[in-house]
N, C-alpha and C. Protein backbone atom coordinates (compact mmCIF):
# COMPACT_ATOMS: atom_id res chain seq x y z
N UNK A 1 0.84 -1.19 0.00
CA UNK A 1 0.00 0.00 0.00
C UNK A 1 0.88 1.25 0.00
N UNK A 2 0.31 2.30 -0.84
CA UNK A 2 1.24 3.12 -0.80
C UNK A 2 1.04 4.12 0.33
N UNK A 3 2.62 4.72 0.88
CA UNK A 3 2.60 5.68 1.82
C UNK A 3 1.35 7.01 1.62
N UNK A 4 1.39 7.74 2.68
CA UNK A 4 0.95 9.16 2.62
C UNK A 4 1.49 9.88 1.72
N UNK A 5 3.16 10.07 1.84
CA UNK A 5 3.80 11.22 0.74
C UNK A 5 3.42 10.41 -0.43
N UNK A 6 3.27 9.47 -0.96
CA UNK A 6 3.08 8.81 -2.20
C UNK A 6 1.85 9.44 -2.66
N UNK A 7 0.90 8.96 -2.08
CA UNK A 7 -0.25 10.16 -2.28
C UNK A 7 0.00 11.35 -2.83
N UNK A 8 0.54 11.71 -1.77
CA UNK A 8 0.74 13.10 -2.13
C UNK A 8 1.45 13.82 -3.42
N UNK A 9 2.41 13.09 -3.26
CA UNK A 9 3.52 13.12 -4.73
C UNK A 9 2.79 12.60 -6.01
N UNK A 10 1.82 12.14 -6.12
CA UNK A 10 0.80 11.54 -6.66
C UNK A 10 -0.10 12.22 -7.35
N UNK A 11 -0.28 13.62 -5.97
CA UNK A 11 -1.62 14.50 -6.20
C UNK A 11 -2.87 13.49 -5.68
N UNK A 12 -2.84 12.73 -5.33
CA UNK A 12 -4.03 11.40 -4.68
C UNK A 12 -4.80 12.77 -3.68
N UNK A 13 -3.76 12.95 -2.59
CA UNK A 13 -4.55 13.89 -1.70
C UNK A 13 -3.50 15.41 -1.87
N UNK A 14 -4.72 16.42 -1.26
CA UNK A 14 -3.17 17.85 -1.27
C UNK A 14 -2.01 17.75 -0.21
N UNK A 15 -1.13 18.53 -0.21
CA UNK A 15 -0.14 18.70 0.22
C UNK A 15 -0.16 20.30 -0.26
N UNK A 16 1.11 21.04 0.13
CA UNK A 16 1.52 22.43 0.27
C UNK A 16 2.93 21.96 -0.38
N UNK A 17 3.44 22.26 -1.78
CA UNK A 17 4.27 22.10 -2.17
C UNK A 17 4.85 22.94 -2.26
N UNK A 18 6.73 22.76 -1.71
CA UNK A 18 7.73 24.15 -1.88
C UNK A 18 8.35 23.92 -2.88
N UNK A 19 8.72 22.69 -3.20
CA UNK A 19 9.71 21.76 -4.20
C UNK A 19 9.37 20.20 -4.76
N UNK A 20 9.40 20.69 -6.05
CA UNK A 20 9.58 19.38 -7.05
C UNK A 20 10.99 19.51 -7.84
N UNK A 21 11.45 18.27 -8.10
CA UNK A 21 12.12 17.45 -8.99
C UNK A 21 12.08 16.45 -9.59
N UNK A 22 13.11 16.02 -10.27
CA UNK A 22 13.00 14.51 -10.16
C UNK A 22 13.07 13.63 -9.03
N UNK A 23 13.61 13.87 -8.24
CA UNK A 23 13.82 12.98 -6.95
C UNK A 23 13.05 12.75 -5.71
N UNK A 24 12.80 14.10 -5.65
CA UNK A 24 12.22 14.60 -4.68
C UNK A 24 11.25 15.74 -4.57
N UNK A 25 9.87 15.42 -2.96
CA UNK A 25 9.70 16.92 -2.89
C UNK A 25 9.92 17.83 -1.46
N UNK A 26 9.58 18.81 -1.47
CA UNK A 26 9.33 19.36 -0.17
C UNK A 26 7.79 20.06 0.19
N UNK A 27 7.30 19.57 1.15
CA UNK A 27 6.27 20.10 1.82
C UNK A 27 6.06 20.62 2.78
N UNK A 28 5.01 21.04 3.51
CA UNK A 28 4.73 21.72 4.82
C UNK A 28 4.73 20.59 5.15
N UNK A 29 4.51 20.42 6.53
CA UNK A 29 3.69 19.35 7.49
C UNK A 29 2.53 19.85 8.12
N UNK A 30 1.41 18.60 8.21
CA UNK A 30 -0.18 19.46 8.38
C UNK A 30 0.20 19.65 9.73
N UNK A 31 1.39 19.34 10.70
CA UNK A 31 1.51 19.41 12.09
C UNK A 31 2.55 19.74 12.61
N UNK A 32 2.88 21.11 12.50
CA UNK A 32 4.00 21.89 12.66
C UNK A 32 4.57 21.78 14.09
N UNK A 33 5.76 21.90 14.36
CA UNK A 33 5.83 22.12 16.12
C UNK A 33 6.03 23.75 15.80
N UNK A 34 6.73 24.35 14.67
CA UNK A 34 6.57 25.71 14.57
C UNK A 34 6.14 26.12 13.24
N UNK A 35 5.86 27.68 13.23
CA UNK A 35 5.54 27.78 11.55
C UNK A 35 7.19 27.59 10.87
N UNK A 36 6.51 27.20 9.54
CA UNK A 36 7.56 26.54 8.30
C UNK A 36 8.35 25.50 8.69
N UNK A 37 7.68 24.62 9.36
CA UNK A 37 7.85 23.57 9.93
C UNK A 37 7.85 22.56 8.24
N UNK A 38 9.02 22.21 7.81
CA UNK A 38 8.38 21.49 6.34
C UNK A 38 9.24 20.03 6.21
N UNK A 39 9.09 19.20 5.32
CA UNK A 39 9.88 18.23 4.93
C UNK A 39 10.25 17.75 3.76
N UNK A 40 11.10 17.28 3.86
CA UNK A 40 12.16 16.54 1.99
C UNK A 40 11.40 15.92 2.22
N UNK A 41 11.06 15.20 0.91
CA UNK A 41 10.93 13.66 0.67
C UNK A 41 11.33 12.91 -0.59
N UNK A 42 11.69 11.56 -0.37
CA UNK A 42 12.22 11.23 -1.67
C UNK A 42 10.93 10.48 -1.95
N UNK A 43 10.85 10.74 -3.45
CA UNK A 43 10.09 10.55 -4.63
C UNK A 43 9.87 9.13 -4.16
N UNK A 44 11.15 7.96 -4.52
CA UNK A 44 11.14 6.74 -4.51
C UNK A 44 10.66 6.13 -2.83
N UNK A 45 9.69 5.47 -2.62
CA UNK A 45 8.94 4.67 -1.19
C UNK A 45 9.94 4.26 -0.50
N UNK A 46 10.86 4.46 0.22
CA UNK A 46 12.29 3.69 1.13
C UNK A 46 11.70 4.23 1.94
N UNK A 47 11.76 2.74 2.95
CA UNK A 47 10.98 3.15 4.79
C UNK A 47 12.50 3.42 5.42
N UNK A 48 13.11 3.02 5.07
CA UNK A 48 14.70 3.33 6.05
C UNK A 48 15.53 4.33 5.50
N UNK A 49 15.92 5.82 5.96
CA UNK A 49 16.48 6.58 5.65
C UNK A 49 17.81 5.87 4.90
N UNK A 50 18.07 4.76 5.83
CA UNK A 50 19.82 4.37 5.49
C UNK A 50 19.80 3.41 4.27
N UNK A 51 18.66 2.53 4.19
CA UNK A 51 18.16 2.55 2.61
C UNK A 51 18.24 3.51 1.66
N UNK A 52 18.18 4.48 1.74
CA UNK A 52 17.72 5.69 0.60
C UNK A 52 19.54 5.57 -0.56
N UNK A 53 19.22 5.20 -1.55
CA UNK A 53 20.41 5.66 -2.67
C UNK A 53 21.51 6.68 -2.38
N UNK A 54 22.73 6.03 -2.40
CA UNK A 54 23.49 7.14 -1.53
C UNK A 54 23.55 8.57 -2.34
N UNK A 55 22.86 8.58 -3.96
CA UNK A 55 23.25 9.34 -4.70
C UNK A 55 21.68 10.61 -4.61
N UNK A 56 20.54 9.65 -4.48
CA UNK A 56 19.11 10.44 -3.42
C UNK A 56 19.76 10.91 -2.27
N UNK A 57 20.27 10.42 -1.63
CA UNK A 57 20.26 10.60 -0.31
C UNK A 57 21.45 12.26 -0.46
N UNK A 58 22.21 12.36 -1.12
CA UNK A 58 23.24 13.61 -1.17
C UNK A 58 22.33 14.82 -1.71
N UNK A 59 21.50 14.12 -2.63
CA UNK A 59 20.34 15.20 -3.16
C UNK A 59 19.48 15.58 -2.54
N UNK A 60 18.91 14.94 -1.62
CA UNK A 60 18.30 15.23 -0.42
C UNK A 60 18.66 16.22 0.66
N UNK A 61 20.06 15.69 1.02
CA UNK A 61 20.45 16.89 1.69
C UNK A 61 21.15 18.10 1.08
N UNK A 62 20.90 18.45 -0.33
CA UNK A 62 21.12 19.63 -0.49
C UNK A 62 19.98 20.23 -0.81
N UNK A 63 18.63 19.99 -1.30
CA UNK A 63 17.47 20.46 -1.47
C UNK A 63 17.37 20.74 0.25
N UNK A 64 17.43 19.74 0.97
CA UNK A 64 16.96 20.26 2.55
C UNK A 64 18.06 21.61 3.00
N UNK A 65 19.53 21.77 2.52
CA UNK A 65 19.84 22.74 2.72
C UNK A 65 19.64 24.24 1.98
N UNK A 66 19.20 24.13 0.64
CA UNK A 66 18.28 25.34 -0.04
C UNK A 66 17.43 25.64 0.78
N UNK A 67 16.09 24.72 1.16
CA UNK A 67 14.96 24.89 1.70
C UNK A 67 15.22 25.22 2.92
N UNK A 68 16.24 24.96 3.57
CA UNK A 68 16.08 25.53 5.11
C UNK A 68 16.74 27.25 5.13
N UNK A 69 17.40 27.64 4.16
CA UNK A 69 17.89 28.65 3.72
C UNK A 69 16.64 29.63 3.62
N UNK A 70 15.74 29.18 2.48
CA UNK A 70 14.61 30.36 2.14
C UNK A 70 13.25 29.90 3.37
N UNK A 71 13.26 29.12 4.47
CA UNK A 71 12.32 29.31 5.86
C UNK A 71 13.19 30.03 6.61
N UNK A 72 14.27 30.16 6.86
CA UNK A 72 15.12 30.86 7.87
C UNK A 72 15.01 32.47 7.32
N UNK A 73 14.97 33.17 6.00
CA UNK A 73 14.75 34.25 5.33
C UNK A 73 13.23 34.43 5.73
N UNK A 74 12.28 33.95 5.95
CA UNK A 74 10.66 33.76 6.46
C UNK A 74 10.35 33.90 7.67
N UNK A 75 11.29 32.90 8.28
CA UNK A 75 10.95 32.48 9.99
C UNK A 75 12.15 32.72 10.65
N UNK A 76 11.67 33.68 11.37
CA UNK A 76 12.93 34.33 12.33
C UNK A 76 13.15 33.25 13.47
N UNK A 77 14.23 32.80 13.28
CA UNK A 77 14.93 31.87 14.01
C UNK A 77 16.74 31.81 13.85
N UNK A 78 17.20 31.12 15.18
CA UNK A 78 18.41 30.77 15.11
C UNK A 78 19.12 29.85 13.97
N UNK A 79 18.38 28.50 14.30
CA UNK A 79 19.30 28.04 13.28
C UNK A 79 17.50 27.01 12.29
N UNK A 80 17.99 26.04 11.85
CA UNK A 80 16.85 24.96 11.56
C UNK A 80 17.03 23.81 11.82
N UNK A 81 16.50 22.78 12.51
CA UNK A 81 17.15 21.88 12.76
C UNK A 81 16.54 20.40 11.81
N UNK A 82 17.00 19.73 11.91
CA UNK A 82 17.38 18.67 10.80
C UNK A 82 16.82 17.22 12.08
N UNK A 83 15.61 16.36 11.62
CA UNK A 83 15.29 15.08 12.00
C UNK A 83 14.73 14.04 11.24
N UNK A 84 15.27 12.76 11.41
CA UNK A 84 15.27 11.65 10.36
C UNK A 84 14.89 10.35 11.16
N UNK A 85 13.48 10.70 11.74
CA UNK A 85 12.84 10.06 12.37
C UNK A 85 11.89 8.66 11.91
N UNK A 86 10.87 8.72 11.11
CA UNK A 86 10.47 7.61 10.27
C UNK A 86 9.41 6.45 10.89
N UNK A 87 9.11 7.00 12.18
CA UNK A 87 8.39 5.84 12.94
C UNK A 87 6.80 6.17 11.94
N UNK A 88 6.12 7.61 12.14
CA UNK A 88 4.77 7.48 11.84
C UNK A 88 4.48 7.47 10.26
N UNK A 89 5.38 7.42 9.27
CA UNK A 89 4.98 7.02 8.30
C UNK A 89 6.38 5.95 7.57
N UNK A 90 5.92 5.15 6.93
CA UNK A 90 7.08 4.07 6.46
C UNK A 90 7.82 4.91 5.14
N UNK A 91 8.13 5.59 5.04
CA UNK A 91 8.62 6.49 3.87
C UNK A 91 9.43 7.67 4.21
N UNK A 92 10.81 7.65 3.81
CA UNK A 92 11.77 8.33 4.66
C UNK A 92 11.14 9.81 4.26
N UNK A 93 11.64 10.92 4.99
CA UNK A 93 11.50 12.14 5.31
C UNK A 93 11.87 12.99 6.57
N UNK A 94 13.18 13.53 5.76
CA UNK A 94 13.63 14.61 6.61
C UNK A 94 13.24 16.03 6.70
N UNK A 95 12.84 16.21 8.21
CA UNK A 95 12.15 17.14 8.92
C UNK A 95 12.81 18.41 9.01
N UNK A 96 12.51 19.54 8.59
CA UNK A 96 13.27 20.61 8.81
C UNK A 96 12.53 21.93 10.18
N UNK A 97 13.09 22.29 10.76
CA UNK A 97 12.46 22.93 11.76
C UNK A 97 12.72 23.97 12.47
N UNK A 98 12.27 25.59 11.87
CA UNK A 98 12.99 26.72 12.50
C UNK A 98 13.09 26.33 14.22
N UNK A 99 14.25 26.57 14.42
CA UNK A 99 14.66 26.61 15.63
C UNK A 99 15.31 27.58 16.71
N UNK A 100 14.89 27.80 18.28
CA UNK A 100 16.15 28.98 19.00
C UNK A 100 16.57 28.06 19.95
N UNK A 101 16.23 26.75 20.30
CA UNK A 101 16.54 25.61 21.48
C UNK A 101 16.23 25.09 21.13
N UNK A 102 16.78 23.48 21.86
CA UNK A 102 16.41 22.30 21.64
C UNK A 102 14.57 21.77 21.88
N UNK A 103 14.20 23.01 22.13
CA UNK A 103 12.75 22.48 22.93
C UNK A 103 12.02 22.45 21.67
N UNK A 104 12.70 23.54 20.85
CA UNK A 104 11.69 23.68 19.72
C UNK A 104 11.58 22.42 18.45
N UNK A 105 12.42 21.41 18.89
CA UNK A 105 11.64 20.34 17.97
C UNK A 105 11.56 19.09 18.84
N UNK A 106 11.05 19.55 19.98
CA UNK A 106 9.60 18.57 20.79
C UNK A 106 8.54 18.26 19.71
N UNK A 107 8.55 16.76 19.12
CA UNK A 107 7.35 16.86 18.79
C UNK A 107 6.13 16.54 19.16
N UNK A 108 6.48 16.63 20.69
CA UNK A 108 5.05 16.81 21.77
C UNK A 108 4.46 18.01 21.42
N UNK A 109 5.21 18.87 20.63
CA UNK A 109 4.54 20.82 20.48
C UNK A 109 4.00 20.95 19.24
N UNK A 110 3.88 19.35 18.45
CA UNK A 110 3.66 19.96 17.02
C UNK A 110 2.05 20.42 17.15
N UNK A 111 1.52 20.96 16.55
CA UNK A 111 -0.40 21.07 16.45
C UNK A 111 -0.99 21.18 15.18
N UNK A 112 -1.96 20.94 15.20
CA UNK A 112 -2.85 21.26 13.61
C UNK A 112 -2.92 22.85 13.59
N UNK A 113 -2.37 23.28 12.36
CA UNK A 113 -2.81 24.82 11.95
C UNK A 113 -3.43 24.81 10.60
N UNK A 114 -3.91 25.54 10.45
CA UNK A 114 -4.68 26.20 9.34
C UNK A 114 -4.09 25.65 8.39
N UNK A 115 -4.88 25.61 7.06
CA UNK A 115 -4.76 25.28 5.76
C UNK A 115 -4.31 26.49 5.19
N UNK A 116 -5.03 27.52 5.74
CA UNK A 116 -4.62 29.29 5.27
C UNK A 116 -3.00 29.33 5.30
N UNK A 117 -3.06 28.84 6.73
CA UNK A 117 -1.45 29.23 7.29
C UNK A 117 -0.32 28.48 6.80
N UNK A 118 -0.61 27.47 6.20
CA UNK A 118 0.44 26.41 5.78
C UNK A 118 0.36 26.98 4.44
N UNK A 119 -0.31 27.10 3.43
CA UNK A 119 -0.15 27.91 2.52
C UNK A 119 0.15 29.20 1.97
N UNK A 120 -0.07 29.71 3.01
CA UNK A 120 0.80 31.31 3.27
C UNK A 120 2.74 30.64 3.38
N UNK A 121 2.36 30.39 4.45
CA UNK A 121 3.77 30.00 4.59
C UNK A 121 4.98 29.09 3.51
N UNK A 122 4.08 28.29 2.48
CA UNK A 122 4.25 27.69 1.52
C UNK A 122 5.13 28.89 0.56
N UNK A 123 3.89 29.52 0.24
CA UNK A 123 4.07 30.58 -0.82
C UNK A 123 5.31 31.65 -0.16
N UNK A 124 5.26 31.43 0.76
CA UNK A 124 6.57 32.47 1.38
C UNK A 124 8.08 31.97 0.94
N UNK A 125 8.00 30.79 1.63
CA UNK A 125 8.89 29.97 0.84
C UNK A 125 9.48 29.49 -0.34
N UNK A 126 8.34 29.77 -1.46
CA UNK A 126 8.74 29.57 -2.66
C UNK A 126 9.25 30.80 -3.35
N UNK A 127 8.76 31.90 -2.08
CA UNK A 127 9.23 33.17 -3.05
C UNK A 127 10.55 33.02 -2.92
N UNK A 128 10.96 32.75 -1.91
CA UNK A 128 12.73 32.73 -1.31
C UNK A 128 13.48 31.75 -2.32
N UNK A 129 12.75 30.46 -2.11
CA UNK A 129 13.59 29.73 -3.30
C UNK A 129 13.78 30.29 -4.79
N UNK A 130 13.00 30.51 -5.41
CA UNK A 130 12.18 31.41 -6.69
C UNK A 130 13.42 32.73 -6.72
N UNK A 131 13.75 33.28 -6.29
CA UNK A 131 14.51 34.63 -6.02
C UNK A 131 15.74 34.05 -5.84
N UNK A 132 16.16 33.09 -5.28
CA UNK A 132 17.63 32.28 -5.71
C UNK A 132 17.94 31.39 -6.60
N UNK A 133 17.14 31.86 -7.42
CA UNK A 133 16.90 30.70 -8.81
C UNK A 133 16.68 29.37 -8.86
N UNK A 134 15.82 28.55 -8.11
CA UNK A 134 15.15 27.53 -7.86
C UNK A 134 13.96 27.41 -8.73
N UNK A 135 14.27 27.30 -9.53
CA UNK A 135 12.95 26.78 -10.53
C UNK A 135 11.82 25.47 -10.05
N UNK A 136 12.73 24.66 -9.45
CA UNK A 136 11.99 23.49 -8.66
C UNK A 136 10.93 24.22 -7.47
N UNK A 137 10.92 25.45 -7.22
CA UNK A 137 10.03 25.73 -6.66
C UNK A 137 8.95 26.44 -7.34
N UNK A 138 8.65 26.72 -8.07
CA UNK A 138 7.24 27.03 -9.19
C UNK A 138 6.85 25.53 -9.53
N UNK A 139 6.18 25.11 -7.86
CA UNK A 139 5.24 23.96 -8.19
C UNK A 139 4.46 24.00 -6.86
N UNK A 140 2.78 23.59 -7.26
CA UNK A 140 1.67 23.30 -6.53
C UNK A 140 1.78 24.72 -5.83
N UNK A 141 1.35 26.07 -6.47
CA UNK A 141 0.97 27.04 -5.91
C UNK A 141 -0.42 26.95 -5.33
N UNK A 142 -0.32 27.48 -4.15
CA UNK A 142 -1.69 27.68 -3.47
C UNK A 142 -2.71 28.51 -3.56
């Protein structure tokens, strides 16, 4: 059965898209612990990060370092922090997460926000990527 992001990458159900490629995308999460709370994901279904293609997996972390670049230009924060967790869905995805302490990626703090707000925040994001010449971000405008 296919994952959630599969869906999504799919278009099956919506998502808030910052980034497409070939490989990969990036989205909000419907359950932020903060705003621009978003995540990579690779295209291809791998439940184990350490599974993931070592040649996905380098592409991954440089789309996650663009994308944490244009939320940090958005979301006033210290740094963003980076988690490669994988328990609640079988399909790797790394978590990106404005941060000023370690508290801030409790994900005891994440909550449901707005559809408004995740798409605001979407579109914020793509402007940032979009303005550093990211073409992969002129996708799934809200």
């Amino acid at each position: 059965m296919a994952s959630i992001f599969t869906k999504i990458i799919a278009r099956e159900i919506p998502g808030h898209f910052i980034w497409e490629d070939d490989l990969c995308i990036a989205i909000m999460t419907i359950m932020p612990i903060r705003d621009g709370h978003c995540m990579v994901i690779p295209k291809e279904e791998v439940n184990h990060w350490d599974d993931v293609p070592e040649a996905t997996a380098r592409h991954l972390m440089t789309v996650s370092q663009r994308v944490a670049k244009a939320v940090k230009a958005v979301v006033p924060c210290k740094r963003i922090g980076v988690s490669i967790i994988g328990i609640e869905v079988p399909h790797t995805h790394i978590h990106l997460m404005p941060m000023d302490t370690t508290a801030d990626m409790d994900f005891r703090n994440s909550r449901e926000v707005s559809q408004e707000s995740l798409a605001a925040h979407a579109a914020k994001i793509r402007e940032q990527l979009i303005a550093r010449g990211y073409t992969e971000a002129q996708v799934g405008k809200d």
